[in-house]
Protein backbone atom coordinates (compact mmCIF):
# COMPACT_ATOMS: atom_id res chain seq x y z
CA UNK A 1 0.00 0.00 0.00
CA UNK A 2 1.41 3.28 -0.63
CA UNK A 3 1.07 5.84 1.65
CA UNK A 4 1.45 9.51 1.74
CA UNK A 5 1.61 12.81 4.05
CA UNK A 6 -2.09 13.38 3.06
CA UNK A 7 -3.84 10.33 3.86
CA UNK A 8 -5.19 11.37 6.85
CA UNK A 9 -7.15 14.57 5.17
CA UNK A 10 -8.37 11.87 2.49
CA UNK A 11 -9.51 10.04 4.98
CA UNK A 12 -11.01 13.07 7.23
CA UNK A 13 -13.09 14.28 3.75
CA UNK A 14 -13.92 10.79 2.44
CA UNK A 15 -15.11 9.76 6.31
CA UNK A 16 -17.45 13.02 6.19
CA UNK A 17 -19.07 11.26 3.19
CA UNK A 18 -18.96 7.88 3.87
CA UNK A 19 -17.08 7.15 0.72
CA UNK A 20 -14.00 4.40 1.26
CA UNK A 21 -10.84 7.37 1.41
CA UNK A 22 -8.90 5.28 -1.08
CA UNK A 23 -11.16 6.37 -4.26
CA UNK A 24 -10.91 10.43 -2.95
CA UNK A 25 -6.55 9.49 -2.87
CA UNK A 26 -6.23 7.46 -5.98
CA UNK A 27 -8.13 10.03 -8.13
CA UNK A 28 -5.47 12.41 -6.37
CA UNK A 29 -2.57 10.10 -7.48
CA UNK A 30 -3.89 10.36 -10.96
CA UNK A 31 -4.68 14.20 -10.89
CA UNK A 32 -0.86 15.56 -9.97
CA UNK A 33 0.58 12.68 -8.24
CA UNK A 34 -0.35 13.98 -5.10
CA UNK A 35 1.64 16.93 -5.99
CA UNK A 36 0.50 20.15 -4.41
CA UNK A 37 2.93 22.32 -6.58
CA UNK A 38 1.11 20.37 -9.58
CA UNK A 39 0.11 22.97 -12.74
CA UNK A 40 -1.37 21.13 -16.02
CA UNK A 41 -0.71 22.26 -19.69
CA UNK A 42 -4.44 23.18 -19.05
CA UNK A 43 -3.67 25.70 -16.11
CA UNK A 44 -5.20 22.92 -13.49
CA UNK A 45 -3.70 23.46 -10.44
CA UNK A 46 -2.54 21.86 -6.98
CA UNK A 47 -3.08 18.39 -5.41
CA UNK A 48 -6.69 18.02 -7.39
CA UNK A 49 -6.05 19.72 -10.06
CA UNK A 50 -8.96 23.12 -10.01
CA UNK A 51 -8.86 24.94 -13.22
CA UNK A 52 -9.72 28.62 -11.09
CA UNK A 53 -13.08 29.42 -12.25
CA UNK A 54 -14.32 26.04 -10.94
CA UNK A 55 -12.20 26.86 -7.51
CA UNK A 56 -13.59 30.24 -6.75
CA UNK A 57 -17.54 28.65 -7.71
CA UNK A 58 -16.65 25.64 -4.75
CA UNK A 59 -15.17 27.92 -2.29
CA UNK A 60 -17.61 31.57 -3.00
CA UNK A 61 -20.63 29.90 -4.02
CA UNK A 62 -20.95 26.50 -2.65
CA UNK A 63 -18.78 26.71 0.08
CA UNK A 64 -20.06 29.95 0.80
CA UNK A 65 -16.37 31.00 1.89
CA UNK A 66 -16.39 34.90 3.02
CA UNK A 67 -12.60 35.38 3.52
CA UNK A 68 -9.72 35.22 1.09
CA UNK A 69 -10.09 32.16 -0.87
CA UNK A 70 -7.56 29.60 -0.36
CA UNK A 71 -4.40 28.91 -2.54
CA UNK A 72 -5.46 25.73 -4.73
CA UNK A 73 -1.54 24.58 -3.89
CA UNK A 74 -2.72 24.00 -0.61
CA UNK A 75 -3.07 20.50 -0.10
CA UNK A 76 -5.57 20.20 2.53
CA UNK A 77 -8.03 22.92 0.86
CA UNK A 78 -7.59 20.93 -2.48
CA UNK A 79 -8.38 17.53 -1.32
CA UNK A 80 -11.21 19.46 0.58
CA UNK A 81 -12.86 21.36 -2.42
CA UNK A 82 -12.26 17.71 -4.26
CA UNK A 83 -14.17 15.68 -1.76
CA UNK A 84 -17.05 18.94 -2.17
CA UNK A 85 -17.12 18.92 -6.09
CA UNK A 86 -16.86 14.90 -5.84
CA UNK A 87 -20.03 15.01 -3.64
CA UNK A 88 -21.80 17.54 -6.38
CA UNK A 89 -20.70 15.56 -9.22
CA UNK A 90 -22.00 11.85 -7.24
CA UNK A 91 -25.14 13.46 -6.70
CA UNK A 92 -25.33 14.54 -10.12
CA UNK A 93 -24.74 11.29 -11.78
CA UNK A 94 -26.75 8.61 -9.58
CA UNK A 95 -23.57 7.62 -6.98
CA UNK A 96 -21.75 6.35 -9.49
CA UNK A 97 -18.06 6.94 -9.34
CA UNK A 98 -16.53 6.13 -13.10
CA UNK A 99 -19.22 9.03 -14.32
CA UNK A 100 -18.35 11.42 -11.88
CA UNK A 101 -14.63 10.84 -12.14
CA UNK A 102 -15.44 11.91 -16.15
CA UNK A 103 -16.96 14.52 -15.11
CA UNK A 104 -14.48 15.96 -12.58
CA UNK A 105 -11.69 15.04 -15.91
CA UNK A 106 -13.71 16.62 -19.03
CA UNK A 107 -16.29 18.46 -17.40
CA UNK A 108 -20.30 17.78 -16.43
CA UNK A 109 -21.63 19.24 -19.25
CA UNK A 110 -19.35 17.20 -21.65
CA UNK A 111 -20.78 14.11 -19.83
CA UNK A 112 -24.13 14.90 -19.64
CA UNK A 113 -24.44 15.49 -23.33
CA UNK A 114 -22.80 11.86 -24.14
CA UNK A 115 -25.14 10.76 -21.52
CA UNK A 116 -28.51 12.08 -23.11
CA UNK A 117 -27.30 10.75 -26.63
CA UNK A 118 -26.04 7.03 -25.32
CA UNK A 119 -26.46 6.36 -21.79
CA UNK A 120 -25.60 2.82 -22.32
CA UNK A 121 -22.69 3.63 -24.17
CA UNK A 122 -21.68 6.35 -22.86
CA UNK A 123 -18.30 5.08 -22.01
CA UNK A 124 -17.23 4.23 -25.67
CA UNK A 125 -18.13 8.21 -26.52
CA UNK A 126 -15.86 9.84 -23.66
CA UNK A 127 -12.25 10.87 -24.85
CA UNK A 128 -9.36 8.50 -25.04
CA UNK A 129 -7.89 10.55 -22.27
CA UNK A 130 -10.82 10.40 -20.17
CA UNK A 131 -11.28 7.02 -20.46
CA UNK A 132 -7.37 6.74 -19.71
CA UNK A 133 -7.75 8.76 -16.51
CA UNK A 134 -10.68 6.78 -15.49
CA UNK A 135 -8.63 3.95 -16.23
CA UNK A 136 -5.50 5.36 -14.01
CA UNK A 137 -8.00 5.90 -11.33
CA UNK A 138 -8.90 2.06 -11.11
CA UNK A 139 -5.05 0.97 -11.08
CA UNK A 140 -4.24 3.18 -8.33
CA UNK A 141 -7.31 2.24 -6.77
CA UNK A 142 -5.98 -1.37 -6.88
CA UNK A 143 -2.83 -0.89 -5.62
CA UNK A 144 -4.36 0.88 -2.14
């Protein structure tokens, strides 16, 4: 099992939820690597990988945060505003993980489009990196 400096705020968001912690840290592992310095060619940033219009909606609007917002390079308000969007995004798509994974990686409205078209299907009409994250997800998941 591989274990890291964070698994304790994995497991502090995922208990919150009653979701098994390992699913919350292996989607971290294939975000940045559980990297807080982390920065994708697509300007996602920190340990869960916010692009920062979706990380000022969590922590303004949903969160309802009234001070400064937090740096996305911190580690424990990442893995936080991840467990919050994860919750959204399980809600949104019946408690089922693989779809809300997608979601979190190419975005809910991508998803829910492919959905309406092909429900059955609907993994077959994701991108080949979206299906590869999803994929990187279940490996990691394996090996915790």
């Amino acid at each position: 099992m591989t274990t890291s400096k964070y698994d304790n705020r994995f497991q502090f968001h995922a208990d919150e939820r009653d979701w098994d912690w390992h699913r919350l840290k292996a989607q971290g592992m294939s975000e940045s690597n559980l990297d807080p310095d982390a920065i994708s060619s697509a300007g996602a940033m920190g340990l869960m990988q916010f692009m920062p219009k979706t990380w000022r909606w969590i922590w303004r609007d949903i969160l309802k945060w009234t001070g400064p917002i937090p740096s996305p390079f911190e580690p424990e308000a990442s893995i936080e505003a991840g467990a919050v969007y994860m919750g959204i995004l399980l809600l949104k798509y019946w408690g089922n993980w693989r779809m809300a994974w997608a979601a979190y990686n190419w975005g809910p409205g991508n998803l829910s489009k492919v959905l309406q078209a092909n429900f059955e299907d609907w993994e077959a009409r994701i991108p080949a990196a979206t299906r590869a994250y999803l994929d990187d997800i279940e490996r990691h998941l394996s090996q915790l």
